[in-house]
N, C-alpha and C. Protein backbone atom coordinates (compact mmCIF):
# COMPACT_ATOMS: atom_id res chain seq x y z
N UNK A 1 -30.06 13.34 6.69
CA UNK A 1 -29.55 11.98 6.59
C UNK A 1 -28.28 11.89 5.75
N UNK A 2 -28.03 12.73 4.38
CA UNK A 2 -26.95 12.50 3.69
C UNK A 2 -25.91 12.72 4.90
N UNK A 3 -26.12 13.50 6.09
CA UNK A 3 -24.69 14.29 6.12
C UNK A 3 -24.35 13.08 7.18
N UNK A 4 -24.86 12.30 7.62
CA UNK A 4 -24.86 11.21 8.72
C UNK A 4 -24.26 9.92 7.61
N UNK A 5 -24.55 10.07 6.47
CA UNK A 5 -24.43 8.93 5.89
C UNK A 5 -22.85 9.09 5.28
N UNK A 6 -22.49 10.52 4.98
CA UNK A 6 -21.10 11.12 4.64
C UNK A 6 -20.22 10.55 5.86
N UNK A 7 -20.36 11.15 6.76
CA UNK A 7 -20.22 10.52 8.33
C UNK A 7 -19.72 9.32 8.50
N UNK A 8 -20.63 8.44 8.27
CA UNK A 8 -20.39 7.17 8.16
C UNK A 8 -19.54 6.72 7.06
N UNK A 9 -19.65 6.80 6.02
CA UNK A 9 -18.65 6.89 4.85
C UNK A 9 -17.18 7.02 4.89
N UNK A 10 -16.80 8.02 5.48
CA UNK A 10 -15.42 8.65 6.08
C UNK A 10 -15.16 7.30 6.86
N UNK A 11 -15.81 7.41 8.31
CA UNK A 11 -15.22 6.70 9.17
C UNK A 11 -15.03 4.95 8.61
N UNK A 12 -16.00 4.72 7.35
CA UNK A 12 -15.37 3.35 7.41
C UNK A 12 -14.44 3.31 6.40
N UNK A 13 -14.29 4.15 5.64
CA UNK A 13 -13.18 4.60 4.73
C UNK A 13 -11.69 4.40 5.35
N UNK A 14 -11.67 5.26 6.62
CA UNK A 14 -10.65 5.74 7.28
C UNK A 14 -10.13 4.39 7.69
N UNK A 15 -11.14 3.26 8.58
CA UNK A 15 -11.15 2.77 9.22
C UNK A 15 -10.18 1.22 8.18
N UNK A 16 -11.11 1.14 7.38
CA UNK A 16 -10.51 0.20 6.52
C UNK A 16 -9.56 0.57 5.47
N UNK A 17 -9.33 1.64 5.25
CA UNK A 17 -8.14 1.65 4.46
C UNK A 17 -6.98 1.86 5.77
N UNK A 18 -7.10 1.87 6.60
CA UNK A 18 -6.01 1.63 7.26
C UNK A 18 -5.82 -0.02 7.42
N UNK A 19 -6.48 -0.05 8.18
CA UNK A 19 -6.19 -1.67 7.99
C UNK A 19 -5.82 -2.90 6.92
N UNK A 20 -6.28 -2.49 5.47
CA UNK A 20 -6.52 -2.92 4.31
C UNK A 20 -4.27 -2.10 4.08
N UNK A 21 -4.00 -0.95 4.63
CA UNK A 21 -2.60 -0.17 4.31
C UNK A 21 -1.83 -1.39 5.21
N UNK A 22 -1.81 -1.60 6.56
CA UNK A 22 -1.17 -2.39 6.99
C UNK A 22 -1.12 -3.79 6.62
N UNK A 23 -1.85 -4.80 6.00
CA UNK A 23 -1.56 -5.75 5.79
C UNK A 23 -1.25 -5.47 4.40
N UNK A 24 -0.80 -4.53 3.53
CA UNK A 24 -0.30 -4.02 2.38
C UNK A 24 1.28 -3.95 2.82
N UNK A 25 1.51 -3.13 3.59
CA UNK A 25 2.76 -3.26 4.08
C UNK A 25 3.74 -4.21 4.96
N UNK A 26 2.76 -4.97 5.41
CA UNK A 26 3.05 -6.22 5.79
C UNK A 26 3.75 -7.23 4.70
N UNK A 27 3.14 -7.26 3.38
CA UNK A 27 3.56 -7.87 2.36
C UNK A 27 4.42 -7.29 2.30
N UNK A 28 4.89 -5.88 1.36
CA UNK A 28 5.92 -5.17 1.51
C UNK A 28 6.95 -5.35 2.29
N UNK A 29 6.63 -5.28 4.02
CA UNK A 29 8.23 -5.71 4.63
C UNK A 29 8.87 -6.51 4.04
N UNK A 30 8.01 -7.79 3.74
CA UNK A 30 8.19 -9.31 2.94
C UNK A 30 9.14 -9.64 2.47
N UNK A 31 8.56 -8.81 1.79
CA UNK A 31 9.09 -8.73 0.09
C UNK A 31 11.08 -8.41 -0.02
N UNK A 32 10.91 -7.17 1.11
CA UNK A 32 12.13 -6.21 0.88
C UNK A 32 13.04 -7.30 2.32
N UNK A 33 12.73 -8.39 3.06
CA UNK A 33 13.24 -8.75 4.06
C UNK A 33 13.73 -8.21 4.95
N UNK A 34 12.86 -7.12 5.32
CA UNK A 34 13.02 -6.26 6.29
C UNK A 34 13.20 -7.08 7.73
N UNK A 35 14.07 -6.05 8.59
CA UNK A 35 14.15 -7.36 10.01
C UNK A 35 12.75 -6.89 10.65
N UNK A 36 12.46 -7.92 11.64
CA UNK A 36 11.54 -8.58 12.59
C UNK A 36 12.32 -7.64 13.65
N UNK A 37 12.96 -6.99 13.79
CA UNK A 37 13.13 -6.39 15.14
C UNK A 37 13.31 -5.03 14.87
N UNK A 38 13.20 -4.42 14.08
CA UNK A 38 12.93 -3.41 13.63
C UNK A 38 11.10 -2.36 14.35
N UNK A 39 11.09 -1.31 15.18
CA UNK A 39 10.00 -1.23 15.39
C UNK A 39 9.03 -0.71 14.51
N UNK A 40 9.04 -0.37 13.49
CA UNK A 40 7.65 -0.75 12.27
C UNK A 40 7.52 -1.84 11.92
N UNK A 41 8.44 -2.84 12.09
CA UNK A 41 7.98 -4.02 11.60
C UNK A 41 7.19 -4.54 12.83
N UNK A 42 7.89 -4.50 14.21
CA UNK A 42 7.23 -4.98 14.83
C UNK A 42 5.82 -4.47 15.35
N UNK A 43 5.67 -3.31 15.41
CA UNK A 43 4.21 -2.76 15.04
C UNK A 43 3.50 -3.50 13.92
N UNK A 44 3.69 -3.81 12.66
CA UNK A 44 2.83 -3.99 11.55
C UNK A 44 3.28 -5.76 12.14
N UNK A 45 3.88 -6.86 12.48
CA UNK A 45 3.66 -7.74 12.69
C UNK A 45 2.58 -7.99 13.59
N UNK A 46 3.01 -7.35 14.63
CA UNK A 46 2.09 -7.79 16.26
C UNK A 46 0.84 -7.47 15.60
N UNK A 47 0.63 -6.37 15.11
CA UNK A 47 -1.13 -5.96 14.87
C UNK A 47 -1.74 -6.73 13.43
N UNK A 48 -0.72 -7.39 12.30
CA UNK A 48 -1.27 -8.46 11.51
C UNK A 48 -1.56 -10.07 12.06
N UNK A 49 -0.72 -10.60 12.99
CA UNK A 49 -0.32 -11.98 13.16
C UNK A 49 -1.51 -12.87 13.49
N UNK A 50 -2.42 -12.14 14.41
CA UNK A 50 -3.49 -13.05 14.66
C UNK A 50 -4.67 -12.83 13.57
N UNK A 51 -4.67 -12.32 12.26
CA UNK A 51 -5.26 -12.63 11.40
C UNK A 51 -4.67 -13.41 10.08
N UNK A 52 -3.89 -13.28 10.51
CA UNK A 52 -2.46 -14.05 8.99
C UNK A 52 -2.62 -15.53 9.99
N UNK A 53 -1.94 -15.89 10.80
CA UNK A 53 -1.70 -16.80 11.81
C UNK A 53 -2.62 -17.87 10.91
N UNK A 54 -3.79 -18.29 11.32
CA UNK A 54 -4.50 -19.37 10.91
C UNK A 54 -5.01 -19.35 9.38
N UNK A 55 -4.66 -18.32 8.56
CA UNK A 55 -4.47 -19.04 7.03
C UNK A 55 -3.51 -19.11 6.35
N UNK A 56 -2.28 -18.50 7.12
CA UNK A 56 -0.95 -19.46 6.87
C UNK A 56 -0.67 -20.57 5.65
N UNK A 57 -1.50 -21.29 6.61
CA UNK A 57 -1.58 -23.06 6.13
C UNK A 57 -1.97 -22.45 4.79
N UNK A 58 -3.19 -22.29 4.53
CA UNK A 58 -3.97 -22.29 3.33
C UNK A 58 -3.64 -21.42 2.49
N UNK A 59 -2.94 -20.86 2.48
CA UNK A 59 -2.46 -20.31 1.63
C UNK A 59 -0.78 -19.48 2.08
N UNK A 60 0.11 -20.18 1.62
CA UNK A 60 1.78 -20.25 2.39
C UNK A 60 2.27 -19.19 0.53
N UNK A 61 3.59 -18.56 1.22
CA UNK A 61 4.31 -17.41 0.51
C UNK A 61 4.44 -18.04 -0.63
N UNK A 62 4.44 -17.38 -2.06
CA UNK A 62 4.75 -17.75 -3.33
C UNK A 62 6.20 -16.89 -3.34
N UNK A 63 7.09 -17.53 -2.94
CA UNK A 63 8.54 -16.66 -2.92
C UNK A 63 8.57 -15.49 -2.05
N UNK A 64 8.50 -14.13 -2.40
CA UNK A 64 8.67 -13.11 -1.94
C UNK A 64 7.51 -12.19 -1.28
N UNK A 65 6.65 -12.87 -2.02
CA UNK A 65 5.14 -12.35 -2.12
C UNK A 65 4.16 -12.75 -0.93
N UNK A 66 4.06 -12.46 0.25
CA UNK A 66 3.13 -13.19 1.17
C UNK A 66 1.70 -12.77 0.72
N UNK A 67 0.95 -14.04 0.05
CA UNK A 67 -0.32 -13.86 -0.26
C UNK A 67 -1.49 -14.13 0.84
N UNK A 68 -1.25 -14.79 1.99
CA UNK A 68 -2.03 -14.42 3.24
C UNK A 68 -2.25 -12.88 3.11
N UNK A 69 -1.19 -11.75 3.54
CA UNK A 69 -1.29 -10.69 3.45
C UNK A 69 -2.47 -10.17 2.64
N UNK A 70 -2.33 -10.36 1.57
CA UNK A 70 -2.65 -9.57 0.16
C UNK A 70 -4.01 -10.12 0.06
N UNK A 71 -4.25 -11.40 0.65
CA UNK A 71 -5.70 -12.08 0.81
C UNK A 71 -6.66 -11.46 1.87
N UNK A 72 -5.60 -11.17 2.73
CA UNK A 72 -6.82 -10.26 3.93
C UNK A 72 -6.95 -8.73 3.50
N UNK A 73 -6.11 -8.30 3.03
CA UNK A 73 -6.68 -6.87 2.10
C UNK A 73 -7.71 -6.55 1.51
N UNK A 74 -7.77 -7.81 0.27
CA UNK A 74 -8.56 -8.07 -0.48
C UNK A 74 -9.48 -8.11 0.00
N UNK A 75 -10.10 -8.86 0.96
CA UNK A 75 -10.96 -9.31 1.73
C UNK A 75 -11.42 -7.90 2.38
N UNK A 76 -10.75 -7.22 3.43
CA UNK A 76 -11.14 -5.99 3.92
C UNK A 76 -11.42 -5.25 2.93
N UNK A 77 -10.81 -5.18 1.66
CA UNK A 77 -11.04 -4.02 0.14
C UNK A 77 -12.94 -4.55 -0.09
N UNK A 78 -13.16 -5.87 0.15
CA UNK A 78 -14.66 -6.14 -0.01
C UNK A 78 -15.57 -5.95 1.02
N UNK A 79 -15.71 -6.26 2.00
CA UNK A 79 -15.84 -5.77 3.09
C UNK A 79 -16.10 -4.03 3.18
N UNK A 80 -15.25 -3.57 3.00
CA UNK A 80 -15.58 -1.69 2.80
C UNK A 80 -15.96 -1.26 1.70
N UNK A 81 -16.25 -2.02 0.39
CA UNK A 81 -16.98 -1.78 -0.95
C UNK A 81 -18.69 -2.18 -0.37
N UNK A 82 -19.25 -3.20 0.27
CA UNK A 82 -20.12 -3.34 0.42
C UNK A 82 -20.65 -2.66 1.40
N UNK A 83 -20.09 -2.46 2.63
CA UNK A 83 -20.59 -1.27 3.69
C UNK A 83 -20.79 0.13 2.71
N UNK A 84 -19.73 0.92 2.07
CA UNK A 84 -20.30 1.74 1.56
C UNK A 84 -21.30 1.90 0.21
N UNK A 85 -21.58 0.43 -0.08
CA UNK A 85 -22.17 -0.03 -1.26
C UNK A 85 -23.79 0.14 -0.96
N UNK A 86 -24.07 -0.33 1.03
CA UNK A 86 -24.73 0.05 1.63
C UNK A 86 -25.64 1.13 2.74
N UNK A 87 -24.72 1.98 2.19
CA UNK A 87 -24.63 3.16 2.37
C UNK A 87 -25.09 4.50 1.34
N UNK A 88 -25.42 3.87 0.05
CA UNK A 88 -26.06 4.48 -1.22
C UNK A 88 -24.59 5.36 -1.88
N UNK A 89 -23.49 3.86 -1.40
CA UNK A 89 -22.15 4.48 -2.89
C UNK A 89 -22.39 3.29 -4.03
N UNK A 90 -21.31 3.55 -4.79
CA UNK A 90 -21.07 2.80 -5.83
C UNK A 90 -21.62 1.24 -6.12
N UNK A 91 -22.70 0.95 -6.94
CA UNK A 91 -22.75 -0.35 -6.50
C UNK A 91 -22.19 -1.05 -7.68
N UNK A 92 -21.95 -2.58 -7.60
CA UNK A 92 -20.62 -2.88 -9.12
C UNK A 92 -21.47 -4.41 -9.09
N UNK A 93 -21.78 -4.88 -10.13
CA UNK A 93 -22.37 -6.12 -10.37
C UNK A 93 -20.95 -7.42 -10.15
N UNK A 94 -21.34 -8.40 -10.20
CA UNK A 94 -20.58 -9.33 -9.01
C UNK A 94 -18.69 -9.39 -9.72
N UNK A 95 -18.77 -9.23 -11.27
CA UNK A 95 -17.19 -9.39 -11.85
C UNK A 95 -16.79 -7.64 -11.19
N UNK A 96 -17.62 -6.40 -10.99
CA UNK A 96 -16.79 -5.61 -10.93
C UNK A 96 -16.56 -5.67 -9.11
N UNK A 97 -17.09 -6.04 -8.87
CA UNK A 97 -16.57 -6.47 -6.81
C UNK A 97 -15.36 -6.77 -6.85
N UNK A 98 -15.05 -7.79 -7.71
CA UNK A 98 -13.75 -8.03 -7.08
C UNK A 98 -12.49 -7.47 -7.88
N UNK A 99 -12.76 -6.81 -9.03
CA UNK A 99 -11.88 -5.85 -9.81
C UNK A 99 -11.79 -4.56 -8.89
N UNK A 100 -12.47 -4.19 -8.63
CA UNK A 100 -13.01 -2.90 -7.50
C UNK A 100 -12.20 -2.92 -6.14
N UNK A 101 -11.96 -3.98 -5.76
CA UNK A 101 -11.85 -4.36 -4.82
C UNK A 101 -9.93 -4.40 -4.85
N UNK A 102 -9.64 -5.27 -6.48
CA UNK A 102 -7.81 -5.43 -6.28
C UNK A 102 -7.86 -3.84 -7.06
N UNK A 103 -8.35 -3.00 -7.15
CA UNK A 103 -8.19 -1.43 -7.74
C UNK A 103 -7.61 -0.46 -5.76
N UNK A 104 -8.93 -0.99 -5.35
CA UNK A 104 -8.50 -0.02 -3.77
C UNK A 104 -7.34 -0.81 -3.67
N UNK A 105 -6.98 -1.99 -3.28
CA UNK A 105 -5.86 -2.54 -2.81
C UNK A 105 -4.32 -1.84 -3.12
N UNK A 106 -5.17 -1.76 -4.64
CA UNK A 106 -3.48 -1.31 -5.32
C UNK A 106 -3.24 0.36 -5.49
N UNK A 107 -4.78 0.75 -4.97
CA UNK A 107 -4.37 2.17 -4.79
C UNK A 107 -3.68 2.69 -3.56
N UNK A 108 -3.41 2.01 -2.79
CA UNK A 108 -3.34 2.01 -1.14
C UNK A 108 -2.17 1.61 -1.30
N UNK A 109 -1.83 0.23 -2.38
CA UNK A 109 -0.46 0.83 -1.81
C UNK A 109 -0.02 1.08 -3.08
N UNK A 110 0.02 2.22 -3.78
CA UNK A 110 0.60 3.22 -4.99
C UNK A 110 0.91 4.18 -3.66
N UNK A 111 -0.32 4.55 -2.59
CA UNK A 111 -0.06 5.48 -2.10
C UNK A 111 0.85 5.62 -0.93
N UNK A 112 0.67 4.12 -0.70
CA UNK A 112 1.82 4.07 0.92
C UNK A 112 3.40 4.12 0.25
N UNK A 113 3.74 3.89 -1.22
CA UNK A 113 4.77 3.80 -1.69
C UNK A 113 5.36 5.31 -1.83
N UNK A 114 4.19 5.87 -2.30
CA UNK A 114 4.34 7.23 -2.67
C UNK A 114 5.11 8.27 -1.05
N UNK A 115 4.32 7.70 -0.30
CA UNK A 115 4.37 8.35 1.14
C UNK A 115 5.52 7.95 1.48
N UNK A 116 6.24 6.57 1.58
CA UNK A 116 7.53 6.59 2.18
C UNK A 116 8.63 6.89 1.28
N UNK A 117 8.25 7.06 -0.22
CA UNK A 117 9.50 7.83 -0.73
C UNK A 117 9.43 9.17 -0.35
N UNK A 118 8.71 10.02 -0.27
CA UNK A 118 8.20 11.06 0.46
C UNK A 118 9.32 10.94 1.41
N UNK A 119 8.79 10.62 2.73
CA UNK A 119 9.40 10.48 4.19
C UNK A 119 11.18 10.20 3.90
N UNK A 120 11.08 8.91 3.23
CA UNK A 120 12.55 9.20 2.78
C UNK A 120 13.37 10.25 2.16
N UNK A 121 12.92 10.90 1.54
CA UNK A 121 13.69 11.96 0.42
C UNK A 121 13.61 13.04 1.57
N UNK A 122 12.68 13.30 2.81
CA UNK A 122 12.68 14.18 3.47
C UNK A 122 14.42 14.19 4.65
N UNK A 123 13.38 13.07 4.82
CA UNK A 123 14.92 12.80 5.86
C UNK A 123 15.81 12.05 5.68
N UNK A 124 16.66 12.35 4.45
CA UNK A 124 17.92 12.45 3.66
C UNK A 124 18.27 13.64 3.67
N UNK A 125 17.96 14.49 4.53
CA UNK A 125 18.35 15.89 4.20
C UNK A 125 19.05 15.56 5.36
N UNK A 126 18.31 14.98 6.35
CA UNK A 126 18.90 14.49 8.10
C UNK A 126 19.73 13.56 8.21
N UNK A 127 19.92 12.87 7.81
CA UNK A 127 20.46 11.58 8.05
C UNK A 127 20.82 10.95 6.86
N UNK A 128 21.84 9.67 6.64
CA UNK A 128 22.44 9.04 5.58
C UNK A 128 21.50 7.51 5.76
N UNK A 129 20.59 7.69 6.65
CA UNK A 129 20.07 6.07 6.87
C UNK A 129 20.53 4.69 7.32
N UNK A 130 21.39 4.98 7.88
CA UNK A 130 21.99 3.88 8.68
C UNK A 130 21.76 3.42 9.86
N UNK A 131 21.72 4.86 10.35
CA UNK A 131 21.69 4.30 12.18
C UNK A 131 20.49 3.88 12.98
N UNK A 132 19.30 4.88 12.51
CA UNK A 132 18.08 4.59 12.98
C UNK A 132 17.34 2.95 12.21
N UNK A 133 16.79 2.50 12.99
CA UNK A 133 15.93 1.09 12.45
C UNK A 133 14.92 1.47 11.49
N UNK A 134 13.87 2.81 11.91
CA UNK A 134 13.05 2.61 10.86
C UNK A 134 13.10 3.55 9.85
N UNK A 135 14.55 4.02 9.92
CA UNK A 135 14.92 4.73 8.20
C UNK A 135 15.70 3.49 7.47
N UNK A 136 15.84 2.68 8.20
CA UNK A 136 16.37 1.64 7.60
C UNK A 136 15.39 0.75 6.88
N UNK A 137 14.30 0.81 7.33
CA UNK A 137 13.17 -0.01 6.84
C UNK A 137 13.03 1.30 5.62
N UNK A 138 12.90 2.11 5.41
CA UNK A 138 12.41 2.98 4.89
C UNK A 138 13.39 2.93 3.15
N UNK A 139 14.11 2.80 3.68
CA UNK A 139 15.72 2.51 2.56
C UNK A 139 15.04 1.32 2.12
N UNK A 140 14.81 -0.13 2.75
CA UNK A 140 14.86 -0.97 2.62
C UNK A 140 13.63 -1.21 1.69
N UNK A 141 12.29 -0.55 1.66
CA UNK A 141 10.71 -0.33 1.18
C UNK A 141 10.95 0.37 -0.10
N UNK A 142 12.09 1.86 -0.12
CA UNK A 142 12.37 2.52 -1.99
C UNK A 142 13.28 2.16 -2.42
N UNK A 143 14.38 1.47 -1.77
CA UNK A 143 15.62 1.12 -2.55
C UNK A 143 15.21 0.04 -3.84
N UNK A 144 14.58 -0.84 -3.92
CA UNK A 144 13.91 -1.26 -5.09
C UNK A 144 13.67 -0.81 -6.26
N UNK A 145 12.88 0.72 -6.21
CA UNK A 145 12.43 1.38 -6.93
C UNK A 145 13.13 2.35 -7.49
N UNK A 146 13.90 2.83 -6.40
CA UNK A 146 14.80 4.29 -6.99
C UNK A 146 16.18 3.70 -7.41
N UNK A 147 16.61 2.57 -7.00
CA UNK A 147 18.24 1.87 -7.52
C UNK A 147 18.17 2.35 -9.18
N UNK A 148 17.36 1.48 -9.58
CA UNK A 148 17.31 1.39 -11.21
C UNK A 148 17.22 2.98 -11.70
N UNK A 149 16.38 4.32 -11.05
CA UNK A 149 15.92 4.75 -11.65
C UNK A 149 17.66 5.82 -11.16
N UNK A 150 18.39 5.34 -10.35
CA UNK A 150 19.82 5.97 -10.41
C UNK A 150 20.69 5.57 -11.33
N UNK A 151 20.62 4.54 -11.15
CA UNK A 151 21.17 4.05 -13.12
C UNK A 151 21.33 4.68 -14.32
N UNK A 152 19.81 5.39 -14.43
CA UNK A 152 19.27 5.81 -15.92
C UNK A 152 19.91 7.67 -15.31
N UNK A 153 19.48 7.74 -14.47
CA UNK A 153 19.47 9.23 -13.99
C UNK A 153 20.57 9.91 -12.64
N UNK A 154 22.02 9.32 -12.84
CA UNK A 154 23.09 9.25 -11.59
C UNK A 154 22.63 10.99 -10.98
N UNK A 155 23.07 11.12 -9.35
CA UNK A 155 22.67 11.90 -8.57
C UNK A 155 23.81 13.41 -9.55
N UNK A 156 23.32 15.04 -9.78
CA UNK A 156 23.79 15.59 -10.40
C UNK A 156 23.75 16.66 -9.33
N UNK A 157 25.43 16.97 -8.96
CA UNK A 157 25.72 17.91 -8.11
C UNK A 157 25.57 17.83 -6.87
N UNK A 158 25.03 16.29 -6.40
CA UNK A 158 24.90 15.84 -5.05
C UNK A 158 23.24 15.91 -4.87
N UNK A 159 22.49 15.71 -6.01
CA UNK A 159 21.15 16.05 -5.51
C UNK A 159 20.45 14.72 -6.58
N UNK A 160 20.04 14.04 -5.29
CA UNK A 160 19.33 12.39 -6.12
C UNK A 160 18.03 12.83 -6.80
N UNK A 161 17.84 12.88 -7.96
CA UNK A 161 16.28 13.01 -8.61
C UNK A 161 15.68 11.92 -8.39
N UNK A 162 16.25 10.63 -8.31
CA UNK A 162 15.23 8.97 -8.34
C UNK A 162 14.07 9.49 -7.81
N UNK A 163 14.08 10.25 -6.46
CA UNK A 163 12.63 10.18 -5.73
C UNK A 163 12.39 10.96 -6.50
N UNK A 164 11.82 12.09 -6.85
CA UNK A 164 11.28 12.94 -7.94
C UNK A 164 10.46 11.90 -9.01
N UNK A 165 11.49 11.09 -9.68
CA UNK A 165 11.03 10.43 -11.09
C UNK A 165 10.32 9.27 -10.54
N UNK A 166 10.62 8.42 -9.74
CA UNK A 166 9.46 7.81 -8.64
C UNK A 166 8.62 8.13 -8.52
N UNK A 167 8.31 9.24 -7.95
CA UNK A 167 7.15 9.84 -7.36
C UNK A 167 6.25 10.29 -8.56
N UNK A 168 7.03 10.66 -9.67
CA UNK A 168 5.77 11.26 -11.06
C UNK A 168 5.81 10.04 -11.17
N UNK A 169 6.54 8.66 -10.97
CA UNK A 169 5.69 7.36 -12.32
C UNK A 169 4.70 6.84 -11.10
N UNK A 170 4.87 6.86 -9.85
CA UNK A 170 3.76 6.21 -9.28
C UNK A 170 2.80 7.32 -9.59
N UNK A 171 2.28 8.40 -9.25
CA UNK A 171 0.90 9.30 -10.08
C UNK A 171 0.57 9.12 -11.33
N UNK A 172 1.69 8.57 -11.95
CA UNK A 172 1.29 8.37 -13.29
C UNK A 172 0.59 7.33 -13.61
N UNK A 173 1.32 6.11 -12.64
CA UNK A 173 0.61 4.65 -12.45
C UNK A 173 -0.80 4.86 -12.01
N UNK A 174 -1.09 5.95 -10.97
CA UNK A 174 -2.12 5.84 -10.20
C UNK A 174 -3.25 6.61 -11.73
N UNK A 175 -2.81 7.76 -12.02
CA UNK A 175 -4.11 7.98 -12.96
C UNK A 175 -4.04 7.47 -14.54
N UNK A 176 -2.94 6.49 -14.77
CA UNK A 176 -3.05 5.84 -16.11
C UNK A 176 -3.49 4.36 -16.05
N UNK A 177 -3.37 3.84 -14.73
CA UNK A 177 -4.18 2.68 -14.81
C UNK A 177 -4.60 1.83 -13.41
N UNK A 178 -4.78 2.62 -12.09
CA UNK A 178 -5.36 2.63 -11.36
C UNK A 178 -6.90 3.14 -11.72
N UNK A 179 -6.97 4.71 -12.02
CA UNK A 179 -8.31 5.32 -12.09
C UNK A 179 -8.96 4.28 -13.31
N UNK A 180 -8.25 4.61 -14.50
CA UNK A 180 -9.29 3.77 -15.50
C UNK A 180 -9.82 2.63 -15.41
N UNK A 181 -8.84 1.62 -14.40
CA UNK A 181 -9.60 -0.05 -13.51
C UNK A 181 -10.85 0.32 -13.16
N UNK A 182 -10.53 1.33 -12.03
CA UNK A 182 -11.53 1.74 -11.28
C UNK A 182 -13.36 2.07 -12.12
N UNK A 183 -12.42 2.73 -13.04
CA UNK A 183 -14.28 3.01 -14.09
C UNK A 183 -13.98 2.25 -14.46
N UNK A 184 -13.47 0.60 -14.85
CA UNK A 184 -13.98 -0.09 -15.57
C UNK A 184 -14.66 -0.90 -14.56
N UNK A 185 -14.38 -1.39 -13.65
CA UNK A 185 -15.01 -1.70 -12.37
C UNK A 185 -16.42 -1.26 -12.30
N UNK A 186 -16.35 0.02 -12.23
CA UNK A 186 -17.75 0.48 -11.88
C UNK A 186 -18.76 0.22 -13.69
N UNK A 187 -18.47 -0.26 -14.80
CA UNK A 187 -19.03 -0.03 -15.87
C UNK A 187 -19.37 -1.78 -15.76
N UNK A 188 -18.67 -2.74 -14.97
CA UNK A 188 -18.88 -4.40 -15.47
C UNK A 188 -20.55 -4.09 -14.65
């Protein structure tokens, strides 16, 4: 039975942190005003819209921030805490559910951040990012993050460190105060 129940575990893992990643990045396009005709955007629109669509109303953008988005995450982040809660994982008394819950959210996307500076820093070896649409989105998702950190640290000899120093502060973010949420989560 464990190995059926591992089984099961994975697949709703898989299942909902994907879904729980896309309406993460959905906010994200948001945020960075990525275009609507762009095809990742239009992938991550078409496959969010008819769940964003009707709470809209009830809850409309705080500036930059689409909290519809970040509400159906949340929501799926609970949703896959209790399936595997039912499944004989982690169980968290009712304040750590929903701490537990904005912990996966924000680990998901530490990690989707992590991944497209990744993808970016790769193919900058290829390309300057202009021409294609979704290296443009891609520019458009780290340029936020790595601008400032070119500031402190200008490119030396033609070779940008930002992604480098990016990439250690999001791991750093992830095990200095992602993980410790997480056990505090599991301790309420």
């Amino acid at each position: 039975m464990p190995y059926l129940a591992n089984a099961a575990a994975f697949l709703i893992q898989t299942v909902f942190d994907f879904l729980i990643g896309v309406f993460v990045v959905r906010a994200m396009l948001i945020a960075v005003n990525a275009s609507f005709h762009d095809p990742i955007c239009q992938f991550v629109y078409k496959l969010t819209n008819p769940a964003i669509a009707p709470i809209r109303g009830f809850l409309p953008r705080m500036g930059k921030i689409e909290t519809a988005s970040l509400a159906v995450a949340l929501v799926l982040a609970l949703i896959e805490l209790g399936l595997l809660s039912g499944l004989g994982g982690p169980h968290y008394a009712v304040p750590g559910w929903l701490l537990a819950a904005i912990v996966a959210v924000a680990s998901i996307a530490v990690w989707i951040v992590f991944w497209v500076l990744l993808i970016r820093a790769l193919l900058s070896f290829f390309t300057d990012g202009r021409g294609h649409p979704n290296t443009r989105v891609l520019v458009q998702l780290t340029e936020p993050l790595v601008r400032p950190l070119r500031r402190l640290v200008p490119p030396l000899a033609g070779l940008d460190f930002s992604f480098w120093i990016a990439s250690i502060a999001l791991i750093l973010a992830r095990l200095l105060v992602i993980v410790p949420l997480a056990d505090l989560a599991m301790r309420m």
